[in-house]
PDB file of N, CA and C in Angstrom:
ATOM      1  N   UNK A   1     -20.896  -1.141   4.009  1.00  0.00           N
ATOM      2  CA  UNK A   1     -20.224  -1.546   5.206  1.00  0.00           C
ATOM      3  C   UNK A   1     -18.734  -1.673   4.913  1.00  0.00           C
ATOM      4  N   UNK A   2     -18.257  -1.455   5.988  1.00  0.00           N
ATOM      5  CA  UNK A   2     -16.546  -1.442   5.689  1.00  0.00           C
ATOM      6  C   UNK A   2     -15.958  -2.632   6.201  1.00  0.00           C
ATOM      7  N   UNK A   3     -15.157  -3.280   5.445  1.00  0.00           N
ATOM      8  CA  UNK A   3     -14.160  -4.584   6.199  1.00  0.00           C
ATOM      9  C   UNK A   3     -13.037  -4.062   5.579  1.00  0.00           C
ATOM     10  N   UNK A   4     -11.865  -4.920   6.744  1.00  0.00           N
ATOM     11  CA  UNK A   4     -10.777  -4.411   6.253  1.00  0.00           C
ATOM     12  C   UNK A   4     -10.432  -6.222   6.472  1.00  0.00           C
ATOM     13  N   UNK A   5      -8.294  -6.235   5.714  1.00  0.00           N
ATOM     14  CA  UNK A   5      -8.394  -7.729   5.273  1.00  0.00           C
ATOM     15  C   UNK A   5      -7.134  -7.462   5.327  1.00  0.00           C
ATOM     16  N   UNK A   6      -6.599  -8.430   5.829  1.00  0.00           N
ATOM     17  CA  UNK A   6      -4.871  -8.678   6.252  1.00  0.00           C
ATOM     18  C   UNK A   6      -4.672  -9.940   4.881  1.00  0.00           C
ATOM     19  N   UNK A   7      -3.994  -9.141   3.487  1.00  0.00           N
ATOM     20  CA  UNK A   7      -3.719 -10.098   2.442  1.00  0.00           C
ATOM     21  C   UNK A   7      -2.485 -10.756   3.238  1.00  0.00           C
ATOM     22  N   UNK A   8      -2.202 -12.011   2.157  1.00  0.00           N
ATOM     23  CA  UNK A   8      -0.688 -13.221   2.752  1.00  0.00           C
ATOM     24  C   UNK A   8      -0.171 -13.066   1.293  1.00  0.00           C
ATOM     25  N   UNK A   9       1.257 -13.112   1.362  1.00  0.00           N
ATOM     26  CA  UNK A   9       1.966 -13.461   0.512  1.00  0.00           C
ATOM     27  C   UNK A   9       2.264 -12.305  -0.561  1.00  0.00           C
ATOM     28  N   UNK A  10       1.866 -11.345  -0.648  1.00  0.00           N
ATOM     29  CA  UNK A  10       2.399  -9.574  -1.500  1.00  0.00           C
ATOM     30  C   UNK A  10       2.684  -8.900  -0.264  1.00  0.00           C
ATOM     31  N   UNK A  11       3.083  -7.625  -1.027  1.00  0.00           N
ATOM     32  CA  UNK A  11       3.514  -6.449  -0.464  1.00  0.00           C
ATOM     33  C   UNK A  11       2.557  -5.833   0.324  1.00  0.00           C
ATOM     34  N   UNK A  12       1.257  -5.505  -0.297  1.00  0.00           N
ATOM     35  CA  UNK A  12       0.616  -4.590   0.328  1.00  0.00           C
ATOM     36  C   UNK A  12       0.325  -5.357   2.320  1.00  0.00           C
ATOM     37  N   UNK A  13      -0.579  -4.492   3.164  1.00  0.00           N
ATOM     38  CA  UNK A  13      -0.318  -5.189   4.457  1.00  0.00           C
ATOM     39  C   UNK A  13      -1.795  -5.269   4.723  1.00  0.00           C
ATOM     40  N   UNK A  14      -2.778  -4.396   3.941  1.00  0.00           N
ATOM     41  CA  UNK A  14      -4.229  -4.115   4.773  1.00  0.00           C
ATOM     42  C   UNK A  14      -4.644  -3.453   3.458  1.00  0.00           C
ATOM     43  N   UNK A  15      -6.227  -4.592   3.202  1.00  0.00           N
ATOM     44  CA  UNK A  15      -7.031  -3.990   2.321  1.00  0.00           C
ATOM     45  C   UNK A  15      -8.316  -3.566   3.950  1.00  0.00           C
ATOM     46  N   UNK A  16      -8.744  -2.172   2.798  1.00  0.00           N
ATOM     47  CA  UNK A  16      -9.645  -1.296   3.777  1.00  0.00           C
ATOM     48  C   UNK A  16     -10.861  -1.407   2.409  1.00  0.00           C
ATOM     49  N   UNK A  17     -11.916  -2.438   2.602  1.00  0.00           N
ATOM     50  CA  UNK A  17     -13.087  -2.000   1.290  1.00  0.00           C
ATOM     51  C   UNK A  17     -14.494  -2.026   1.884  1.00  0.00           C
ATOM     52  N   UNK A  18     -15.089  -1.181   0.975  1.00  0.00           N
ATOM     53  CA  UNK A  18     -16.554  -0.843   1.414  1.00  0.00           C
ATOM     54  C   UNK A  18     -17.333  -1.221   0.499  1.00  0.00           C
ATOM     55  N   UNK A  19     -18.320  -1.996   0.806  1.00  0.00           N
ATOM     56  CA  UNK A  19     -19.332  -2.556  -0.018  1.00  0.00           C
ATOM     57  C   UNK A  19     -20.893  -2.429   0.440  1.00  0.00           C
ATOM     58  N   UNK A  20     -21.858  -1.801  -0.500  1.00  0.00           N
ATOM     59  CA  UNK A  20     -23.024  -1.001  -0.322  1.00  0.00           C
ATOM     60  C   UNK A  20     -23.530  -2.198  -0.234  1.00  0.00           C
ATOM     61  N   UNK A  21     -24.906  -2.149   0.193  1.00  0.00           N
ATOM     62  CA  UNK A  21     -26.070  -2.870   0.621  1.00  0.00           C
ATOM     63  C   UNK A  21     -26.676  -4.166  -0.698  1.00  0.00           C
ATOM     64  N   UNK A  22     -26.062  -3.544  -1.731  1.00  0.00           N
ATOM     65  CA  UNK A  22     -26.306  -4.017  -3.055  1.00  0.00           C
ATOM     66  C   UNK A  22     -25.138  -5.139  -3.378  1.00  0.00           C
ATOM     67  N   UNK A  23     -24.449  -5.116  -2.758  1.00  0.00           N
ATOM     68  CA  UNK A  23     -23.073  -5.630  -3.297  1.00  0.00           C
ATOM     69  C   UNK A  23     -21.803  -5.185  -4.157  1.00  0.00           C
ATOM     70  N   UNK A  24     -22.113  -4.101  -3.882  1.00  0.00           N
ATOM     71  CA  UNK A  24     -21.329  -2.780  -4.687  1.00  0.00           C
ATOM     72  C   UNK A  24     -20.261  -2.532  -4.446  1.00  0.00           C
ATOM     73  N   UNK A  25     -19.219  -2.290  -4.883  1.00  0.00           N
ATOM     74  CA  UNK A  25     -17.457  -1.781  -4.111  1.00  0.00           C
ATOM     75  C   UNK A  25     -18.176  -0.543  -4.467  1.00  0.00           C
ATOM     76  N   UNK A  26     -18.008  -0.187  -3.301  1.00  0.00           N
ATOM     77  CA  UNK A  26     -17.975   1.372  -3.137  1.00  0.00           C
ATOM     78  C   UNK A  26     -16.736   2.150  -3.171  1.00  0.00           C
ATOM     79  N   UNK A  27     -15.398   1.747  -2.502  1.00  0.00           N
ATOM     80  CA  UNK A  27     -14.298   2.032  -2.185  1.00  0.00           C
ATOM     81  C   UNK A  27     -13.489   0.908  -1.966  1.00  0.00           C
ATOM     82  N   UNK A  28     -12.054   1.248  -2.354  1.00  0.00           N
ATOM     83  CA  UNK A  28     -11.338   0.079  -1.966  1.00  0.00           C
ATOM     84  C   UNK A  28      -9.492   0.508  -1.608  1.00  0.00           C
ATOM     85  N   UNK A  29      -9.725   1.064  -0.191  1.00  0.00           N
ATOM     86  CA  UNK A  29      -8.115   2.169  -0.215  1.00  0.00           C
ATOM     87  C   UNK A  29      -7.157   0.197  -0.050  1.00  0.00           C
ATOM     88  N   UNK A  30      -5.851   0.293  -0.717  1.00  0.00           N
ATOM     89  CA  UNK A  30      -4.992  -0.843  -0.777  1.00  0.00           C
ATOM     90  C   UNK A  30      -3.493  -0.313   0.520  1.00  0.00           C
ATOM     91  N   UNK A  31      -3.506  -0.635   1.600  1.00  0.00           N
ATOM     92  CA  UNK A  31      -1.931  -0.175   2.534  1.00  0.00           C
ATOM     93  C   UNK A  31      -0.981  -0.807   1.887  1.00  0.00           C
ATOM     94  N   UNK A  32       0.096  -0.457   1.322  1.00  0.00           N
ATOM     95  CA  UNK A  32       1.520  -0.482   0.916  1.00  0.00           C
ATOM     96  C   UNK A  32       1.181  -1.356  -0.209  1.00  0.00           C
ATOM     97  N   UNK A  33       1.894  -1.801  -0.641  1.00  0.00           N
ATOM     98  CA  UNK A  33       2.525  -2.700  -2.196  1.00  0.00           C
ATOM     99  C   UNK A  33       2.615  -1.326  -3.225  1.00  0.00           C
ATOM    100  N   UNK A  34       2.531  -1.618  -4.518  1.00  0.00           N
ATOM    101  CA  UNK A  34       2.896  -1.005  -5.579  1.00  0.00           C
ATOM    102  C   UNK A  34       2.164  -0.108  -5.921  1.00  0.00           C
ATOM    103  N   UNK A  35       2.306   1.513  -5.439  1.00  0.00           N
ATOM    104  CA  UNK A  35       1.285   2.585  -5.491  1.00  0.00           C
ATOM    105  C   UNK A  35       0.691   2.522  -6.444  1.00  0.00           C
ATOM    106  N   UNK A  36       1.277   2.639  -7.578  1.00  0.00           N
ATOM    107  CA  UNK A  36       0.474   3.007  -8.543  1.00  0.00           C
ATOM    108  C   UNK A  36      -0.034   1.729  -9.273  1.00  0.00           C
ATOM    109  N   UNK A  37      -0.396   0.526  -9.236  1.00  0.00           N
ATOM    110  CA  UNK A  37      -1.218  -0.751  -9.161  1.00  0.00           C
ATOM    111  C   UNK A  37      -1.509  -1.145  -8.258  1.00  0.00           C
ATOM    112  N   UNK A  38      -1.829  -0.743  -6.875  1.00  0.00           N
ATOM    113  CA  UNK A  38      -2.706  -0.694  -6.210  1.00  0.00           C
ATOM    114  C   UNK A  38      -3.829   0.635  -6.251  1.00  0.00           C
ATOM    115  N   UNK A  39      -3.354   1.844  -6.586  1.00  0.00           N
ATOM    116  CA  UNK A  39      -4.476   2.834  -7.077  1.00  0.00           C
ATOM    117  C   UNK A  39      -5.167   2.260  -8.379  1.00  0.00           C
ATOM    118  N   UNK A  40      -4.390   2.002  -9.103  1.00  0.00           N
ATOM    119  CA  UNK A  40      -5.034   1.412 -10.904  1.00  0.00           C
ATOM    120  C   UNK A  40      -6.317   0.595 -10.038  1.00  0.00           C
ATOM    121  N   UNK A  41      -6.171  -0.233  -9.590  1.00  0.00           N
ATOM    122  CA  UNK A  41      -6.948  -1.590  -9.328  1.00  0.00           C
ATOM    123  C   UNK A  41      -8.486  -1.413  -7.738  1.00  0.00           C
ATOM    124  N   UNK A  42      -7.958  -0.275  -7.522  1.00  0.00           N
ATOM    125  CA  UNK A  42      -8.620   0.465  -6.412  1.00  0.00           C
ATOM    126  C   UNK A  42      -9.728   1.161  -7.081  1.00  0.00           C
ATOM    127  N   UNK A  43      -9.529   2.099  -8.194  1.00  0.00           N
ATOM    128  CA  UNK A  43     -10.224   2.622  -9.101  1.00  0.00           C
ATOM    129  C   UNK A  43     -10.952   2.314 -10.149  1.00  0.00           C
ATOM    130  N   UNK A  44     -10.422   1.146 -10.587  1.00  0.00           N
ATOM    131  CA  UNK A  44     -10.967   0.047 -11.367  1.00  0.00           C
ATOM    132  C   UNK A  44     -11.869  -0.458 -11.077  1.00  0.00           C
ATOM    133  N   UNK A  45     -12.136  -1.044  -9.780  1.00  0.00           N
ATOM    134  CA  UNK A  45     -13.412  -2.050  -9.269  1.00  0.00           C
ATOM    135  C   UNK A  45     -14.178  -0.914  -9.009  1.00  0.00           C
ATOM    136  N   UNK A  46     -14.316   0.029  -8.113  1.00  0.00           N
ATOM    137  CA  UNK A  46     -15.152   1.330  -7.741  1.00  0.00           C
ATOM    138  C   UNK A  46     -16.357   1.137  -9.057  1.00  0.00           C
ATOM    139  N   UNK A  47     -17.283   0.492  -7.762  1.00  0.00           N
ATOM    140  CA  UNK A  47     -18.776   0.613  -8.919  1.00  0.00           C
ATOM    141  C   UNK A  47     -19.389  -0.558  -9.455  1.00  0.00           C
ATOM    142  N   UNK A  48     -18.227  -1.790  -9.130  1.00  0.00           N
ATOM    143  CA  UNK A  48     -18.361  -3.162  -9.608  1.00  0.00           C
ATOM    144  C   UNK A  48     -19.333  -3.964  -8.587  1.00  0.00           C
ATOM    145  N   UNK A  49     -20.078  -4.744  -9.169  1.00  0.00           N
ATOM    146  CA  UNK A  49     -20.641  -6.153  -7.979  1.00  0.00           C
ATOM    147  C   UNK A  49     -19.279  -6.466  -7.698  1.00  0.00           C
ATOM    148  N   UNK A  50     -19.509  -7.426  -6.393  1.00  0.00           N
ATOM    149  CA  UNK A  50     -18.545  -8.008  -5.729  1.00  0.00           C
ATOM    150  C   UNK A  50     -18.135  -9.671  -6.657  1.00  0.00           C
ATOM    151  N   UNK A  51     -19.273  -9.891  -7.303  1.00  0.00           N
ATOM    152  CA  UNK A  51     -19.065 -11.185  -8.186  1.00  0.00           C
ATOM    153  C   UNK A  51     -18.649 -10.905  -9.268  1.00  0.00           C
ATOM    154  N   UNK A  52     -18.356 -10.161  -9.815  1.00  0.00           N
ATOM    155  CA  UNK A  52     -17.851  -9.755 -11.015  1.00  0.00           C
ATOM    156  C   UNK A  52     -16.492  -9.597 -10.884  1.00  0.00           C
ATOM    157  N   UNK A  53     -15.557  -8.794 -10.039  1.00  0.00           N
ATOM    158  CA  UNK A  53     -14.511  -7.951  -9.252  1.00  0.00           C
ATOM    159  C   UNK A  53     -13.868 -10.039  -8.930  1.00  0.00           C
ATOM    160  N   UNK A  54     -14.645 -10.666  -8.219  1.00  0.00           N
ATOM    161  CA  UNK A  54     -13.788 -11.731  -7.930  1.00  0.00           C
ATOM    162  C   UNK A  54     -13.818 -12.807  -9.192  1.00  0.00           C
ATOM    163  N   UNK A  55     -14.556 -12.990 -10.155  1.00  0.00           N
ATOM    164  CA  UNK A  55     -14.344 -13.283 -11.232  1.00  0.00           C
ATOM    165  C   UNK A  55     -13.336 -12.667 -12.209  1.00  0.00           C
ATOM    166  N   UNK A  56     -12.662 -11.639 -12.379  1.00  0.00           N
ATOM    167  CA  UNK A  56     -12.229 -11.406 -13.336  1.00  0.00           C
ATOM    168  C   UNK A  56     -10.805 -10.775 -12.585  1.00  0.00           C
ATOM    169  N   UNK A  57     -10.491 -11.192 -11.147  1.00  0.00           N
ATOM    170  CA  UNK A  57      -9.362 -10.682 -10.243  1.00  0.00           C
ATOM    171  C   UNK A  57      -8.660 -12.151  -9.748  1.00  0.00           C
ATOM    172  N   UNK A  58      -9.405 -12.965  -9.585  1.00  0.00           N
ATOM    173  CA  UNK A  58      -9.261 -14.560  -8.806  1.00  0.00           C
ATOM    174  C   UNK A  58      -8.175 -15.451  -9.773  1.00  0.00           C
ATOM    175  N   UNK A  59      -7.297 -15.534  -9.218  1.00  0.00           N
ATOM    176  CA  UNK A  59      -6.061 -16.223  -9.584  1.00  0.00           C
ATOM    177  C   UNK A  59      -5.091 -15.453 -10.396  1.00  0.00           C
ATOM    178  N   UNK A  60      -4.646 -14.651 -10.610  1.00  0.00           N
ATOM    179  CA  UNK A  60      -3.610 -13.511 -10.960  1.00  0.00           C
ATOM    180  C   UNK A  60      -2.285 -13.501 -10.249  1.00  0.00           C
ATOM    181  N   UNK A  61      -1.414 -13.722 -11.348  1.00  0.00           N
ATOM    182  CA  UNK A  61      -0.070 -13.942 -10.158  1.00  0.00           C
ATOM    183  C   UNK A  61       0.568 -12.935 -10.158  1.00  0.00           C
ATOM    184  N   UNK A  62       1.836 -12.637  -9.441  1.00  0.00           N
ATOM    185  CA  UNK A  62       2.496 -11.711  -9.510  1.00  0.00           C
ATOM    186  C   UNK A  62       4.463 -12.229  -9.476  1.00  0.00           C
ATOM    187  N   UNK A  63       4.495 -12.481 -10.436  1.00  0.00           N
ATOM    188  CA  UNK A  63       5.858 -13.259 -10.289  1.00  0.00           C
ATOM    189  C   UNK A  63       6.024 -14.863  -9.951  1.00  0.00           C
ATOM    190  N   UNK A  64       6.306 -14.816  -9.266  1.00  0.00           N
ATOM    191  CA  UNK A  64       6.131 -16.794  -8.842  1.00  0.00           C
ATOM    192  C   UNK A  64       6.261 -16.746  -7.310  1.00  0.00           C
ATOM    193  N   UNK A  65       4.864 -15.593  -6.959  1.00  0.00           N
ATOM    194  CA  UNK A  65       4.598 -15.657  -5.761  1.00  0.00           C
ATOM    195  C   UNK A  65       3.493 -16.761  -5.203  1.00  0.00           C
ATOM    196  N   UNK A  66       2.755 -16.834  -6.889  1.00  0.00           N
ATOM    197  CA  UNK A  66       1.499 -17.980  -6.749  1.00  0.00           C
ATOM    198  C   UNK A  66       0.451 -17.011  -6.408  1.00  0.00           C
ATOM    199  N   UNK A  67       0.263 -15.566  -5.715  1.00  0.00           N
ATOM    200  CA  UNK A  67      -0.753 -14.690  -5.960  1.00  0.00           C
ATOM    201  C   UNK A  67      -0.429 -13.118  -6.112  1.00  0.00           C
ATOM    202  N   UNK A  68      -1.248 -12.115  -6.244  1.00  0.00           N
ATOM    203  CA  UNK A  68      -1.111 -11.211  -6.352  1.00  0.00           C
ATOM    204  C   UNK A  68      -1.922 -10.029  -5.537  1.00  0.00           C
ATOM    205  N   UNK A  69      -1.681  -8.697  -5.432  1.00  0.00           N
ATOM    206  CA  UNK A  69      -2.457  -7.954  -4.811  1.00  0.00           C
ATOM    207  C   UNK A  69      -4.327  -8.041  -5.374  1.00  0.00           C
ATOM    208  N   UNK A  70      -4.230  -8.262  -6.873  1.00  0.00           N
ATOM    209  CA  UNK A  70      -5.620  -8.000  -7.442  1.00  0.00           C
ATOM    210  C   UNK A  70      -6.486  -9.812  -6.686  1.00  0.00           C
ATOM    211  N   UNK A  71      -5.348 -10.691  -6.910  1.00  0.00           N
ATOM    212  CA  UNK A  71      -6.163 -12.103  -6.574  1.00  0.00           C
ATOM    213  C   UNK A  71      -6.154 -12.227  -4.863  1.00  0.00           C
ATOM    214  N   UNK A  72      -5.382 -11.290  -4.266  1.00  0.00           N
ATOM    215  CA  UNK A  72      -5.861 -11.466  -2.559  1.00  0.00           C
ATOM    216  C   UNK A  72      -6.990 -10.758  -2.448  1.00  0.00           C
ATOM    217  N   UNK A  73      -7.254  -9.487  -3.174  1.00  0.00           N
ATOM    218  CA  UNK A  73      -8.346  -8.852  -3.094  1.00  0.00           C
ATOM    219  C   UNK A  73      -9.781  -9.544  -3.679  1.00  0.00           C
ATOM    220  N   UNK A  74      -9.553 -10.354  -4.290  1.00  0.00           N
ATOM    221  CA  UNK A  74     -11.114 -11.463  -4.885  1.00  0.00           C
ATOM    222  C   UNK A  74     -10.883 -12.068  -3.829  1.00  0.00           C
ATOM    223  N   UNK A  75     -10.066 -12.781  -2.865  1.00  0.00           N
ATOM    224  CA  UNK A  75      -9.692 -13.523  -2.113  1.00  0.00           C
ATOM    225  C   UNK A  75     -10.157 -12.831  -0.602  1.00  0.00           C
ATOM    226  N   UNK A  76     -10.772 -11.820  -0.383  1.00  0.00           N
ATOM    227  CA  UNK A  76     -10.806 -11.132   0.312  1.00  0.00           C
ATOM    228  C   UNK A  76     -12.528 -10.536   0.225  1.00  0.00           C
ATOM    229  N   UNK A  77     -12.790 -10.531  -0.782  1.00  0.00           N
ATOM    230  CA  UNK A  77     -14.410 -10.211  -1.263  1.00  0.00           C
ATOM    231  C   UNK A  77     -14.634 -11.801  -1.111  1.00  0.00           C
ATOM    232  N   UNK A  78     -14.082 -12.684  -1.482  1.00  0.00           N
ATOM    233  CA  UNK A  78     -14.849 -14.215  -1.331  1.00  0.00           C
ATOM    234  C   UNK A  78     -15.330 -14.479   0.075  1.00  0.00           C
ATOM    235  N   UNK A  79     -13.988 -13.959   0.772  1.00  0.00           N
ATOM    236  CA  UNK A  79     -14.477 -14.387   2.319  1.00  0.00           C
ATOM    237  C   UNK A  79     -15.530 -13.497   2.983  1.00  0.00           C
ATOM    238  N   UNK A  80     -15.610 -12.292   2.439  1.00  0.00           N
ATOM    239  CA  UNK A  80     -16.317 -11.249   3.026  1.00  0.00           C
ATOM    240  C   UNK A  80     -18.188 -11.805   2.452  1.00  0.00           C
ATOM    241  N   UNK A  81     -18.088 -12.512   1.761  1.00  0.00           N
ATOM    242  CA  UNK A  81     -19.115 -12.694   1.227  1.00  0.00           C
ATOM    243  C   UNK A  81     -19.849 -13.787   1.760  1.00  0.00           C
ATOM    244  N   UNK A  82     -18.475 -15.064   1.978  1.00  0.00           N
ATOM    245  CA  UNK A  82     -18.939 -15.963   2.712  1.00  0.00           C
ATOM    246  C   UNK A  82     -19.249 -15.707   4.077  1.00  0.00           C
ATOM    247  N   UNK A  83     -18.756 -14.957   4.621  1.00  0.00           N
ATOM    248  CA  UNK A  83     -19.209 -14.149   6.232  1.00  0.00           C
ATOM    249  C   UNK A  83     -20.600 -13.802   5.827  1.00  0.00           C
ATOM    250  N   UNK A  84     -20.742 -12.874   5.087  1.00  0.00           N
ATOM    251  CA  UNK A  84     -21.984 -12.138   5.002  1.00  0.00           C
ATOM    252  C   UNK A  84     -23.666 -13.213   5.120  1.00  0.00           C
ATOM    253  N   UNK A  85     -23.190 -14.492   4.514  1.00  0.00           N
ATOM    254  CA  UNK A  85     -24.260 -15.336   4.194  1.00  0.00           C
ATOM    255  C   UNK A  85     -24.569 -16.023   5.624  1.00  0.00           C
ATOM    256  N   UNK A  86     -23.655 -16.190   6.382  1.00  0.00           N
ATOM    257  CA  UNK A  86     -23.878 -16.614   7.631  1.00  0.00           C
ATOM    258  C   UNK A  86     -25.091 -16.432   8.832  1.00  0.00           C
TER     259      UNK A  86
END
């Protein structure tokens, strides 16, 4: 299933991710911030559980913004997850 996710506080503007029936990142396209660490990190999870991906992404800064593109994206599987249980 596909959700998409309006991150706060980085560059990028719109995560677009797909997660299989299993809990799987299937895909994860990142809109704007830092092309080429948002592809790195797009390609990276591809294939991961969703609990794993927010364990080892969740709290990552990016300067002394207090978060980053990789920790909005755990931040973004957390909520998608907490929706899902509903």
């Amino acid at each position: 299933m596909e959700y998409r996710y309006k991150p706060q506080g980085v560059c990028s503007r719109e995560f677009i991710i797909d997660i299989d029936e299993n809990d799987v990142i299937k895909d994860v396209k990142i809109i704007g911030g830092c092309a080429g660490n948002t592809a790195g990190v797009s390609v990276l999870v591809k294939g991961m559980r969703v609990k794993d991906v927010i364990q080892r992404l969740k709290g990552i800064p990016c300067g002394l913004r207090g978060t980053s593109c990789p920790d909005q994206l755990a931040t973004a599987l957390e909520e998608i997850t907490k929706n899902k249980k509903m």
